[in-house]
Protein backbone atom coordinates (compact mmCIF):
# COMPACT_ATOMS: atom_id res chain seq x y z
CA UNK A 1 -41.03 -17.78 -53.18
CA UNK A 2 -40.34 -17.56 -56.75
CA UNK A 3 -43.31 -16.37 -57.94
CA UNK A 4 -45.00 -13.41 -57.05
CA UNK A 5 -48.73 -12.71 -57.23
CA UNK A 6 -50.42 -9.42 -56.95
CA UNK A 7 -53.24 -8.65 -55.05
CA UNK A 8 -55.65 -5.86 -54.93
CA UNK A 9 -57.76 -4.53 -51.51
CA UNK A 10 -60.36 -1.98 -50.75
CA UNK A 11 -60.11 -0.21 -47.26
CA UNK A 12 -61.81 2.43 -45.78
CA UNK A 13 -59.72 5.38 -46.21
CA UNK A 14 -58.99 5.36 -42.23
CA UNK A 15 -57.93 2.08 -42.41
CA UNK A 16 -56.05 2.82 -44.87
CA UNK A 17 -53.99 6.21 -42.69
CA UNK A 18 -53.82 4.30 -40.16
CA UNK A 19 -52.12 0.97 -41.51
CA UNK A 20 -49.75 3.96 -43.80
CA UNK A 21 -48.65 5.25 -40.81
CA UNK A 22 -48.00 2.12 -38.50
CA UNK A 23 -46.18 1.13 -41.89
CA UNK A 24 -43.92 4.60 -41.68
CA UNK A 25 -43.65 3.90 -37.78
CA UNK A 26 -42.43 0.39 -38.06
CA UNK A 27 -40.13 1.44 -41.14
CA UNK A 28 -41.39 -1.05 -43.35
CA UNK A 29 -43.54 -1.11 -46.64
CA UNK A 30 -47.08 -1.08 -46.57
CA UNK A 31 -47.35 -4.32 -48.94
CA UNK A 32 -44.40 -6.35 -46.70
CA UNK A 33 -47.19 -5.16 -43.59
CA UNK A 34 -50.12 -6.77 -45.41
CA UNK A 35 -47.92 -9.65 -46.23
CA UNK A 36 -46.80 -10.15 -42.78
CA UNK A 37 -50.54 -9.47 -41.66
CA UNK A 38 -52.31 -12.06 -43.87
CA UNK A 39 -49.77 -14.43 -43.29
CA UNK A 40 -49.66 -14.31 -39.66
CA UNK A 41 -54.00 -14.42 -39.75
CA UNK A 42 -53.36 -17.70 -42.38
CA UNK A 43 -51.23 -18.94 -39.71
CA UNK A 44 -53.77 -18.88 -36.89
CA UNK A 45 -52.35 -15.46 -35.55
CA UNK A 46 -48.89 -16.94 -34.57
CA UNK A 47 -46.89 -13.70 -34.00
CA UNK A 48 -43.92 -13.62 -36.47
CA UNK A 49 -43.23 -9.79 -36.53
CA UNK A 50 -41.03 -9.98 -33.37
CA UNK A 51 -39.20 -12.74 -33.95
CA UNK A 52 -38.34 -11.66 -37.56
CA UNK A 53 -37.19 -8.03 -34.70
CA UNK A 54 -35.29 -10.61 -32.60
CA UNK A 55 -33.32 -11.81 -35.78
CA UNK A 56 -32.59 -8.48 -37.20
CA UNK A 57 -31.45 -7.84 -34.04
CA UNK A 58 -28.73 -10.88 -33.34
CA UNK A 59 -27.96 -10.10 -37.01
CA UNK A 60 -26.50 -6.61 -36.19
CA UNK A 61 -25.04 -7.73 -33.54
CA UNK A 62 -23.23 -10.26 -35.26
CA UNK A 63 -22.31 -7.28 -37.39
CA UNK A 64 -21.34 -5.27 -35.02
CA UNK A 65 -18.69 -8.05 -33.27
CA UNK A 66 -17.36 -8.72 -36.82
CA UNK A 67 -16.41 -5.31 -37.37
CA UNK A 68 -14.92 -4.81 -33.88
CA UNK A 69 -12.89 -7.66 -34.68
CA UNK A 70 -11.47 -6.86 -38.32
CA UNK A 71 -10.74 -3.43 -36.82
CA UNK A 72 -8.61 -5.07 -34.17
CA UNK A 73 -7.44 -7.60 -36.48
CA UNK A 74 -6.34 -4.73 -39.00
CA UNK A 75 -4.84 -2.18 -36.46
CA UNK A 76 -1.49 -4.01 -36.81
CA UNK A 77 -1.51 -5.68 -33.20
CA UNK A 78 -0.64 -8.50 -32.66
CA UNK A 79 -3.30 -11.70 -33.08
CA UNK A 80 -2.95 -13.04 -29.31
CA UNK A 81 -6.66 -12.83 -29.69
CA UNK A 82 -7.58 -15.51 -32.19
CA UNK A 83 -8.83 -17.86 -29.58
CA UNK A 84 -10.67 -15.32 -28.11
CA UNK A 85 -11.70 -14.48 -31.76
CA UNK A 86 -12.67 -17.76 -32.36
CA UNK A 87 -14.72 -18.03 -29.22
CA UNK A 88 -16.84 -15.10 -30.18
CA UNK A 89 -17.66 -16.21 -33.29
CA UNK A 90 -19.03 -19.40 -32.20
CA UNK A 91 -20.96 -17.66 -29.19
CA UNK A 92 -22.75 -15.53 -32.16
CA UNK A 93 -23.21 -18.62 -34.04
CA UNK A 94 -24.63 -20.25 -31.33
CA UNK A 95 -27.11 -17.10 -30.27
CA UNK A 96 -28.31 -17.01 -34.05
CA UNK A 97 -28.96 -20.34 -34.37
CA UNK A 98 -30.77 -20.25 -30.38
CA UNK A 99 -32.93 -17.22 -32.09
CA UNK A 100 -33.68 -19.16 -35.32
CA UNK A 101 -34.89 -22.24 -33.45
CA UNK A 102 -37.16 -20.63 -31.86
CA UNK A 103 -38.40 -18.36 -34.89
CA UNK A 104 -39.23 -21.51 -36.86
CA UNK A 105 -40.50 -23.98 -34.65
């Protein structure tokens, strides 16, 4: 998506609230919630919203293990680990990829 095109809507106001505050709910932007919204009613209402949720999730996650790991890895102990290290790593390899599959097909 290289280039980006603007477009302009009318609401009623209370449509307007009320898709503002889902928006401020959801912690997202009001134009990436019309862009998910349009897209997923282009698509023939195939729900992408939670499996974009179940990717940020596996994504912190990931996070989360990598940091738990260069913490241990840089506390000065000693790296009996790595193949335990190792394993993790592929296990959150494997999950992401499980969670992408089934986001895009």
């Amino acid at each position: 998506m290289s280039d980006w095109k603007q477009i302009k809507v009318r609401m009623p106001e209370e449509y307007y609230l009320k898709a503002k505050l889902y928006a401020k709910n959801k912690r997202v932007f009001l134009s990436e919630l019309c862009r998910l919204s349009l897209y997923d009613y282009i698509h023939n209402g195939q729900q992408i919203g939670p499996q974009l949720n179940a990717i940020r999730r596996e994504l912190s996650a990931i996070g989360n293990n990598i940091n738990q790991i260069s913490k241990h890895l840089n506390s000065g102990q000693d790296a009996e680990l790595t193949d335990d290290i190792k394993d993790k790593l592929e296990d959150m390899r494997i999950d992401l990829k499980r969670v992408l599959k089934k986001t895009w097909h």
